[in-house]
N, C-alpha and C. Protein backbone atom coordinates (compact mmCIF):
# COMPACT_ATOMS: atom_id res chain seq x y z
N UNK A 1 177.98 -134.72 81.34
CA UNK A 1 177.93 -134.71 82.79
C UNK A 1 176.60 -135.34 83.22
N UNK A 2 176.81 -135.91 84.31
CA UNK A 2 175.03 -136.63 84.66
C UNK A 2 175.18 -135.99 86.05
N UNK A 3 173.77 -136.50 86.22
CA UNK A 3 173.08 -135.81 87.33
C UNK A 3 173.28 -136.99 88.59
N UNK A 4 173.78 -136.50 89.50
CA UNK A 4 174.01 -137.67 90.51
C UNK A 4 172.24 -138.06 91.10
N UNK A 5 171.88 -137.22 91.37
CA UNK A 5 170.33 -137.45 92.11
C UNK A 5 169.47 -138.45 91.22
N UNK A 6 169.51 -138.18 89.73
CA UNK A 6 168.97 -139.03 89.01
C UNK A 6 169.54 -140.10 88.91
N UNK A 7 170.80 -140.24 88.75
CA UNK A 7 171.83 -141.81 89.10
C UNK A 7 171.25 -142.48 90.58
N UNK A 8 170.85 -141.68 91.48
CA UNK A 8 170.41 -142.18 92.75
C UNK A 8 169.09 -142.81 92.98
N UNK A 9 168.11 -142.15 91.98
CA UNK A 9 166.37 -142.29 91.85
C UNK A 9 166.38 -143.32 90.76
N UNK A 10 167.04 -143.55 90.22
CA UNK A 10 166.96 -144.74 89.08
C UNK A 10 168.48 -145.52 88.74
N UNK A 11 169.26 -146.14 89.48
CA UNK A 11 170.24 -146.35 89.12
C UNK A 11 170.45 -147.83 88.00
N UNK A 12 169.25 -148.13 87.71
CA UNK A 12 169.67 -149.57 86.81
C UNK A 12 169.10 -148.73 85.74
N UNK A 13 168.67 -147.99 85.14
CA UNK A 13 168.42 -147.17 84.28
C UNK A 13 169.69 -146.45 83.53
N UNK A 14 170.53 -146.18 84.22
CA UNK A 14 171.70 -145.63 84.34
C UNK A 14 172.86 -146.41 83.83
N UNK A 15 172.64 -147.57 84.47
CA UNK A 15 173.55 -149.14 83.69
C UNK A 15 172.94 -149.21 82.64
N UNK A 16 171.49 -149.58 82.57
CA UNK A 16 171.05 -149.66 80.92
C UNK A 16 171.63 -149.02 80.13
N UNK A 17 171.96 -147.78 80.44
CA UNK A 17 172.15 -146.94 79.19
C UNK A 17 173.91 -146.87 78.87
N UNK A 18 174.63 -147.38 80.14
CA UNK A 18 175.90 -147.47 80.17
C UNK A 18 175.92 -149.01 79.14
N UNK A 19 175.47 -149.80 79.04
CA UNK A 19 175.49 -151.31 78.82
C UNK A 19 174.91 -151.42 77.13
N UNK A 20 174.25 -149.78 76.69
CA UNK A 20 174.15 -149.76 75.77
C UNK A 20 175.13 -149.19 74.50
N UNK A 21 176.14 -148.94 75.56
CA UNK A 21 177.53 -148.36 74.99
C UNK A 21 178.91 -149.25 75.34
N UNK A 22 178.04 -150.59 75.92
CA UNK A 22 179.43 -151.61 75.90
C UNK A 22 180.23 -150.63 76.83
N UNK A 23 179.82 -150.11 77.85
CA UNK A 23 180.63 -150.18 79.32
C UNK A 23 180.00 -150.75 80.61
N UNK A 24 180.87 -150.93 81.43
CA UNK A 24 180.24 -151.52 82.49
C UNK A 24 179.27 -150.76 83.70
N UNK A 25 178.41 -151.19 84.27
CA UNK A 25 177.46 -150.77 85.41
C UNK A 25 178.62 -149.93 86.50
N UNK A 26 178.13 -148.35 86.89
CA UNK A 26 178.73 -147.68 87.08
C UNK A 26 178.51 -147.18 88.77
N UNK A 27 176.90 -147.00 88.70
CA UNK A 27 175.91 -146.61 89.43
C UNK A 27 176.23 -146.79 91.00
N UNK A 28 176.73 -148.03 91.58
CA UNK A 28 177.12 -148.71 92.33
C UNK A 28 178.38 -147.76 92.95
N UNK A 29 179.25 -147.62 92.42
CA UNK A 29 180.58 -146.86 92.90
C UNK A 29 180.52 -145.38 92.48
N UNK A 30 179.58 -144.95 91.52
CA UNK A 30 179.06 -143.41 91.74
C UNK A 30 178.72 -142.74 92.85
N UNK A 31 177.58 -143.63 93.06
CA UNK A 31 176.73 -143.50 94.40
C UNK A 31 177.51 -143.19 96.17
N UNK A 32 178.67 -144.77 95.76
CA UNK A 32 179.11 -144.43 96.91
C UNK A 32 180.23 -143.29 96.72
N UNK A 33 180.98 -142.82 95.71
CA UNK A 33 182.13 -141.93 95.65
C UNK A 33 181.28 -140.86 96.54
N UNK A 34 179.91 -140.50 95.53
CA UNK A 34 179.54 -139.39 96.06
C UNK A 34 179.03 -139.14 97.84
N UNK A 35 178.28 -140.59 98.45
CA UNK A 35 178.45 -140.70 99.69
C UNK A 35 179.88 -140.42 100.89
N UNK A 36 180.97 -140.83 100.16
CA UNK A 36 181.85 -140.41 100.72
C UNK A 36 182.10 -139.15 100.30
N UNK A 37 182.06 -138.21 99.72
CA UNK A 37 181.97 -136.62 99.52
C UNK A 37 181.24 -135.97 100.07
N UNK A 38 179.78 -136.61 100.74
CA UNK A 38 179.34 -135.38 101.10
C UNK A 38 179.30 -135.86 103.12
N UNK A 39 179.94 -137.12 103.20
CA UNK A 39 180.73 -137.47 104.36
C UNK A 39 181.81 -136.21 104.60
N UNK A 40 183.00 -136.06 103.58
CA UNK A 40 183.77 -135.55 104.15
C UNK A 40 183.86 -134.22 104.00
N UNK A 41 182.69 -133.60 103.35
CA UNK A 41 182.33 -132.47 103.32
C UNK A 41 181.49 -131.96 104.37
N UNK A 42 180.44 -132.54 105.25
CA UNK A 42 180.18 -132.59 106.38
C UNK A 42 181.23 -132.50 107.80
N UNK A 43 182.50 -133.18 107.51
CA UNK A 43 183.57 -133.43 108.33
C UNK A 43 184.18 -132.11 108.11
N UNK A 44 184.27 -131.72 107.25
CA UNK A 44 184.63 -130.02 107.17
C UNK A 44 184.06 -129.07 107.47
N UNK A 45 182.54 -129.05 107.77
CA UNK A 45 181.68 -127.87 107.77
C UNK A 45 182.12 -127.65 109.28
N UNK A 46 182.25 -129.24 109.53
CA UNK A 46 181.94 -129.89 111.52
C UNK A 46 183.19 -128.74 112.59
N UNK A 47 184.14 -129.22 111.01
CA UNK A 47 185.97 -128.50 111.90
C UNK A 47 185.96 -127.19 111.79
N UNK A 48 185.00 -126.48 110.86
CA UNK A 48 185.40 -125.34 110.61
C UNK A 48 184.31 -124.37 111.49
N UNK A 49 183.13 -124.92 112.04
CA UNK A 49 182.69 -124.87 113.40
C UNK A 49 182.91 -124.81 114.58
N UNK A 50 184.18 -125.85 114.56
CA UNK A 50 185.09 -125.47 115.74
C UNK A 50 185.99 -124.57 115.93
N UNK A 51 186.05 -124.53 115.00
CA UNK A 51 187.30 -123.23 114.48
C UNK A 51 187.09 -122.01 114.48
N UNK A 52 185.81 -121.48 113.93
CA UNK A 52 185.00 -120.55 114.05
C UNK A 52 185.15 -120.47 116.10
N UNK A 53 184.35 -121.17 116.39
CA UNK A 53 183.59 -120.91 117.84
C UNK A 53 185.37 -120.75 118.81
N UNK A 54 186.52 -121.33 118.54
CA UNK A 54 187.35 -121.42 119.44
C UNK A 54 187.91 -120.09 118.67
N UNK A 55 188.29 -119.50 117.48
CA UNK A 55 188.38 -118.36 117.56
C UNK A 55 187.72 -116.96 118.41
N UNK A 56 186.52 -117.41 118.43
CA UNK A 56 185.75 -116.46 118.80
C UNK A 56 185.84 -116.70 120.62
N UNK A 57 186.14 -117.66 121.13
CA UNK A 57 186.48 -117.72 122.55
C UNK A 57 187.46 -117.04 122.64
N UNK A 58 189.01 -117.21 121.87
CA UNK A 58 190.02 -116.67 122.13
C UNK A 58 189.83 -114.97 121.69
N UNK A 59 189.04 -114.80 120.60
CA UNK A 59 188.97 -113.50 120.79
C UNK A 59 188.13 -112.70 121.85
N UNK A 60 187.43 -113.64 122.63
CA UNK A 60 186.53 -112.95 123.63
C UNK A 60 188.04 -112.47 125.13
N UNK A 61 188.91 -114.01 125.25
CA UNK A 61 189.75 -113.99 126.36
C UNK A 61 190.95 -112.43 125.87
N UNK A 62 190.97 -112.33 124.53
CA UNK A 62 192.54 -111.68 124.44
C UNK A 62 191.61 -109.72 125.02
N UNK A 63 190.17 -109.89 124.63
CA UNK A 63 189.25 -108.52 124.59
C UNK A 63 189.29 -108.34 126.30
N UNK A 64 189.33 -109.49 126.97
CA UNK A 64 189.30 -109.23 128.39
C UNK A 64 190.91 -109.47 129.02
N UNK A 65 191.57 -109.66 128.05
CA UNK A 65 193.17 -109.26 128.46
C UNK A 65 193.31 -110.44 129.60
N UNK A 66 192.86 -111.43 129.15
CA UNK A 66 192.93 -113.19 129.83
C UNK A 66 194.03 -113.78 128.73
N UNK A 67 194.77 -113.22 128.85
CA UNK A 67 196.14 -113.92 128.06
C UNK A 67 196.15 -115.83 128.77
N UNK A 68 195.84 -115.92 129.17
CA UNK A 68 196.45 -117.01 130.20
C UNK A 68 195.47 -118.10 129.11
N UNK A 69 193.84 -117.61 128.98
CA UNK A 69 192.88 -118.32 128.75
C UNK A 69 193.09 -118.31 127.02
N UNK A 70 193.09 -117.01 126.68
CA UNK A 70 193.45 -117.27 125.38
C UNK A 70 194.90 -118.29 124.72
């Protein structure tokens, strides 16, 4: 297993050592897989924020018997 942060702080280091095993430079599409992961892991924290807070509205409307609002 490698360390993504170190793939990030040295990434031709990373090919070197891939290139010393006759595979190809990796670093490049690591980098971004992991950019898009912590994209859409952000995009989840974002929804589940909303989700949280509009629960908690509707549980404020159903506590004041605002059926209408909830």
């Amino acid at each position: 297993m490698h360390d993504i942060r170190a793939i990030r702080e040295n990434p031709e280091a990373f090919d070197t050592a891939l290139s010393r095993r006759n595979l190809a430079p990796l670093a490049a599409a690591l980098i971004a897989l992991d950019d898009a992961r912590k994209g859409a892991v952000s995009a989840a924290q974002a929804n589940q924020e909303r989700r949280n807070a509009l629960a908690k509205e509707i549980g404020g409307a159903k506590k004041a018997r605002d059926e209408a609002r909830a």
